[in-house]
N, C-alpha and C. Protein backbone atom coordinates (compact mmCIF):
# COMPACT_ATOMS: atom_id res chain seq x y z
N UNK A 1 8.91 -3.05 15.75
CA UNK A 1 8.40 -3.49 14.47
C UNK A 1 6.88 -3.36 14.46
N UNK A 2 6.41 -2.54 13.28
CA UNK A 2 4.79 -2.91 12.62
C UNK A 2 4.68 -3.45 12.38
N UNK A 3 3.34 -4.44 11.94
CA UNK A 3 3.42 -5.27 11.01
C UNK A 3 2.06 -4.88 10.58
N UNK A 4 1.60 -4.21 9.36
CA UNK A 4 -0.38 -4.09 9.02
C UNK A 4 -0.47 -5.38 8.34
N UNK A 5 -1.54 -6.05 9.33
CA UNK A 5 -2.23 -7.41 8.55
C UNK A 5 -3.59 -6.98 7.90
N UNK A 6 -4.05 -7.63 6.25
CA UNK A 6 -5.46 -7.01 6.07
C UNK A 6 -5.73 -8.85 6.10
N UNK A 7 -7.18 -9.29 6.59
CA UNK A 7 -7.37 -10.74 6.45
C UNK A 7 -9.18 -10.50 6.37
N UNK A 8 -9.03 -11.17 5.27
CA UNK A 8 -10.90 -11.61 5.00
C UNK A 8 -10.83 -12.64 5.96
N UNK A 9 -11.91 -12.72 7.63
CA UNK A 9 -12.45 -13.96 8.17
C UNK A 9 -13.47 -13.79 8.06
N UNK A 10 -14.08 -14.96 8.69
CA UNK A 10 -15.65 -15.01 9.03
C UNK A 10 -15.77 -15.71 10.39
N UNK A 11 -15.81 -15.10 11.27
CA UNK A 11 -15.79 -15.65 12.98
C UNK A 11 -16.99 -16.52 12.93
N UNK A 12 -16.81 -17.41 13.87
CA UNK A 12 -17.56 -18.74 14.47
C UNK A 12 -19.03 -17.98 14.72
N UNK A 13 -19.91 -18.67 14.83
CA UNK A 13 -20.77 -18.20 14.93
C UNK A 13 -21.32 -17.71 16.52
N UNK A 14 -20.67 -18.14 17.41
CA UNK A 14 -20.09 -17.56 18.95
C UNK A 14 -19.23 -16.28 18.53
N UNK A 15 -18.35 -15.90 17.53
CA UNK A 15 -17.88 -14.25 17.38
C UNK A 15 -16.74 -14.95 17.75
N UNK A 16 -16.10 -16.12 18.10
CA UNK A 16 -14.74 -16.17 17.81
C UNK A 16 -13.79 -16.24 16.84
N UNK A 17 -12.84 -15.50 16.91
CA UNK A 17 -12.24 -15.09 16.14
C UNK A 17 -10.47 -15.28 16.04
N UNK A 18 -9.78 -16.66 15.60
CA UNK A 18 -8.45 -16.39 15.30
C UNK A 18 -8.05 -16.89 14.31
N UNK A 19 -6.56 -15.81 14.84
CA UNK A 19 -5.64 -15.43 13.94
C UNK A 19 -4.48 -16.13 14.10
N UNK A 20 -3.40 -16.70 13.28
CA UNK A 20 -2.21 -16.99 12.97
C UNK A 20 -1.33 -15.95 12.60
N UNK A 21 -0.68 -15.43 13.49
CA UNK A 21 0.60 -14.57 12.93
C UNK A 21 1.62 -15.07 11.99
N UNK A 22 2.27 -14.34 11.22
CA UNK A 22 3.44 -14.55 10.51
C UNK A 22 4.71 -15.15 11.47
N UNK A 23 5.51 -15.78 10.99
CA UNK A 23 6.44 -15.56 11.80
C UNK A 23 7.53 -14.83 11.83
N UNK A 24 7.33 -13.68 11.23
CA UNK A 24 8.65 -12.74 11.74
C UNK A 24 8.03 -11.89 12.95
N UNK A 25 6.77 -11.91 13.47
CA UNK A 25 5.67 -11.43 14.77
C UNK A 25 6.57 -12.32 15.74
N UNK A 26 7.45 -11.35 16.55
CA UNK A 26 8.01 -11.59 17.91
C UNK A 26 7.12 -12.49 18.60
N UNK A 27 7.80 -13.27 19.59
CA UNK A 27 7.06 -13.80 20.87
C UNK A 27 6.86 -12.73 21.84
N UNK A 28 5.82 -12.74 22.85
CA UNK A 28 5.85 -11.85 23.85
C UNK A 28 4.66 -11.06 23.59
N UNK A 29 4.76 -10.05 24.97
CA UNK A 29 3.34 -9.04 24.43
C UNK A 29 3.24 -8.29 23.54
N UNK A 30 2.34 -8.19 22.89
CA UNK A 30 1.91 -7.69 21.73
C UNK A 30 0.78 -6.25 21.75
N UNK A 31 0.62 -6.06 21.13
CA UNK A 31 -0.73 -4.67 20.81
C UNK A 31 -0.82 -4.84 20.16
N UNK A 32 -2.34 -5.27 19.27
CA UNK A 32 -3.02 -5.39 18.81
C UNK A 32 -4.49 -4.63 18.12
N UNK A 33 -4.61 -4.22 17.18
CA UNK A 33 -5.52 -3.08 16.75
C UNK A 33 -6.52 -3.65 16.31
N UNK A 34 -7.97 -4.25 15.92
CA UNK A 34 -8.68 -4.72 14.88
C UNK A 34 -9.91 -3.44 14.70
N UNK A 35 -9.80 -3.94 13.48
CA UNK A 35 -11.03 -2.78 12.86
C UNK A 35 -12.03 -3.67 11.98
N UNK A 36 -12.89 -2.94 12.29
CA UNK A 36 -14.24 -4.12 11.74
C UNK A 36 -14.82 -3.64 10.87
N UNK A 37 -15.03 -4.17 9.83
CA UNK A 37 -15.56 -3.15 8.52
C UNK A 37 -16.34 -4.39 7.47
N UNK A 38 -17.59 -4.12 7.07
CA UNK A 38 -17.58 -5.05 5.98
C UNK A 38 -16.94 -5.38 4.97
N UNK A 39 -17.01 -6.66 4.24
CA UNK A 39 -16.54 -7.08 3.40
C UNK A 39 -16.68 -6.21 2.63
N UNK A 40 -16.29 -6.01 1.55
CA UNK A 40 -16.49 -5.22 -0.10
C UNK A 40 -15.93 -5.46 -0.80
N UNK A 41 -16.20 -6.75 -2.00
CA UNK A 41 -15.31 -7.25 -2.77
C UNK A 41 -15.03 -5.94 -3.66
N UNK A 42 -13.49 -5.67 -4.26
CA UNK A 42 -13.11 -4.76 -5.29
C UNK A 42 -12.65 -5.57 -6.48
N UNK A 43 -12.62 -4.91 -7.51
CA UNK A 43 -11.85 -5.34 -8.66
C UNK A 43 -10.74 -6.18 -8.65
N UNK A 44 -11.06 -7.27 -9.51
CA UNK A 44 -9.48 -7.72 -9.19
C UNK A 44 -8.06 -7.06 -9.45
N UNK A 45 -7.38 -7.53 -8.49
CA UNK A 45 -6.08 -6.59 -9.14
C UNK A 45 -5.52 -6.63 -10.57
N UNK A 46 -5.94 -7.57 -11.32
CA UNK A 46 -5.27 -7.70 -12.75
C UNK A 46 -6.05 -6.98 -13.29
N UNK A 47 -7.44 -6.75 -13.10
CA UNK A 47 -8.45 -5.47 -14.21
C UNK A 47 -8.14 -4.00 -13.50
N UNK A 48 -7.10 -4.06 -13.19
CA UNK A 48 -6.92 -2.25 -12.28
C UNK A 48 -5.70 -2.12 -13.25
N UNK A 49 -4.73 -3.27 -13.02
CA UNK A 49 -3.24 -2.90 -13.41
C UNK A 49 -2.99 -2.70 -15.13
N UNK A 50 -2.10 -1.44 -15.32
CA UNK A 50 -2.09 -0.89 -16.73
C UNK A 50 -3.01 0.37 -16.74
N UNK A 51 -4.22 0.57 -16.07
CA UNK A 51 -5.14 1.31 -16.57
C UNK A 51 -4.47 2.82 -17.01
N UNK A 52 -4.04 3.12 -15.57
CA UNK A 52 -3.26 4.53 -16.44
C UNK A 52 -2.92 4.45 -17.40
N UNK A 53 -2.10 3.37 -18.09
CA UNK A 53 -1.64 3.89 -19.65
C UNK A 53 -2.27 4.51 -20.77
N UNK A 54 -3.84 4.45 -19.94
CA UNK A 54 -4.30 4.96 -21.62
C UNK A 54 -4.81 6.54 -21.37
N UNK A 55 -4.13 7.04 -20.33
CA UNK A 55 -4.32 8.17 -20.08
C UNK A 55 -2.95 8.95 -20.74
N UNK A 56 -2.52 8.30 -20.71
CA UNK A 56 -0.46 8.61 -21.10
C UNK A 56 -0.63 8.65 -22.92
N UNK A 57 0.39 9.08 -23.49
CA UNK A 57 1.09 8.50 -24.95
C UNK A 57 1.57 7.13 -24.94
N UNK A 58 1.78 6.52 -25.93
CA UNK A 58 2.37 5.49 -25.71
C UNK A 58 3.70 5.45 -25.81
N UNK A 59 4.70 6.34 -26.01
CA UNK A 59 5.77 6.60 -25.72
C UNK A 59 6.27 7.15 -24.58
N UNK A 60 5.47 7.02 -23.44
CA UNK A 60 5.31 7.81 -22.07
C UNK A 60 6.79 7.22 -21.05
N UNK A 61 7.29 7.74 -20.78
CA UNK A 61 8.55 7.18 -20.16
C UNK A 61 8.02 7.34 -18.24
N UNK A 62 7.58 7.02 -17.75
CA UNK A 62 7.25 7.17 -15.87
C UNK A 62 8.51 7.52 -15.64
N UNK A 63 9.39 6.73 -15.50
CA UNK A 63 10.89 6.75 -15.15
C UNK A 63 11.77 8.03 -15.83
N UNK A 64 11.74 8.23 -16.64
CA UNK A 64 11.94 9.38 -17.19
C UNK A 64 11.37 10.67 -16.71
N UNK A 65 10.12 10.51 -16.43
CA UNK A 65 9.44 11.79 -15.73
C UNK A 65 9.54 12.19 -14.46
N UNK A 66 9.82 10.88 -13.86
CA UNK A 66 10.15 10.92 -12.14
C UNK A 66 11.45 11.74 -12.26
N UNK A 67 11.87 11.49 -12.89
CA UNK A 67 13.94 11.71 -12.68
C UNK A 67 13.75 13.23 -12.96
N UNK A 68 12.89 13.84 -13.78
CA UNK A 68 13.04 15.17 -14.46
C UNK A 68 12.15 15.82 -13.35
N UNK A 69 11.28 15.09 -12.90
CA UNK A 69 10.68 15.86 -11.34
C UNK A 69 11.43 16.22 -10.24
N UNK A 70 12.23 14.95 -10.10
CA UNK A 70 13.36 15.16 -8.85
C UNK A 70 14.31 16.28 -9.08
N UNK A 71 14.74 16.19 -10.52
CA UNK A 71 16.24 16.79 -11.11
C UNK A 71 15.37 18.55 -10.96
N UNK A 72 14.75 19.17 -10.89
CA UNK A 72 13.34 20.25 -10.94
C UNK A 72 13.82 20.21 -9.30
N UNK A 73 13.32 19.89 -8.16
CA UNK A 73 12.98 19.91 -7.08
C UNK A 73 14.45 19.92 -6.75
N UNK A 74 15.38 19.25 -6.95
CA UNK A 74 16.63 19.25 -5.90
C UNK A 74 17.34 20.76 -6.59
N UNK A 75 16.84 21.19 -8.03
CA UNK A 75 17.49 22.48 -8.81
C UNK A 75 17.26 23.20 -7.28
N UNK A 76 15.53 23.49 -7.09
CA UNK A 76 14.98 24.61 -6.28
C UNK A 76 15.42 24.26 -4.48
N UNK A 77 15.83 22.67 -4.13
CA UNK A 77 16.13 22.91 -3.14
C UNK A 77 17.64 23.42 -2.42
N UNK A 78 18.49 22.69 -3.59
CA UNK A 78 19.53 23.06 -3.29
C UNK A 78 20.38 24.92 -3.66
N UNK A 79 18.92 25.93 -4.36
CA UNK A 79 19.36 27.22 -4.81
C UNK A 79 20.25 27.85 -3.63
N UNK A 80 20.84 28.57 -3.54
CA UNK A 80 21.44 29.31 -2.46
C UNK A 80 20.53 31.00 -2.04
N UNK A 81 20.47 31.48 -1.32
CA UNK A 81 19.60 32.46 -0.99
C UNK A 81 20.40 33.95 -1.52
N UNK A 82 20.32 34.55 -2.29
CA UNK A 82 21.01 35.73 -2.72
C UNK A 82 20.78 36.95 -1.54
């Protein structure tokens, strides 16, 4: 099992630093990755979500277009070789 954790801390001012796992995180040894990167607050997620639509019609079906992408791709994968 993976598990990617993303967590805003701010370590002690000694640089210690913990963490609380989830508990579906097995007991036992572990590997462990951390990557250190500054903060960078982004947009909230509610001023992101929708935005595409106004790139679309408003009669724009996603679901509809996915299906006609797939139904396209399985035509060309499943062709037989003449």
């Amino acid at each position: 099992m993976v598990t990617t954790m993303t967590l805003r801390v701010e370590p002690s001012t000694d640089r210690t630093l913990y963490i609380t796992l989830p508990p579906e995180v097995p007991q036992g040894p572990l590997e462990v990755v951390v990557v250190i990167t500054p903060f960078q607050p982004g947009p909230p997620v509610s001023n992101i979500a929708g935005r595409w639509k106004d790139y679309f019609p408003p009669d724009f079906d996603i679901d509809s277009a996915l299906q006609e992408i797939r139904h396209e791709w399985e035509k060309e994968w499943t062709k037989t070789e003449t």
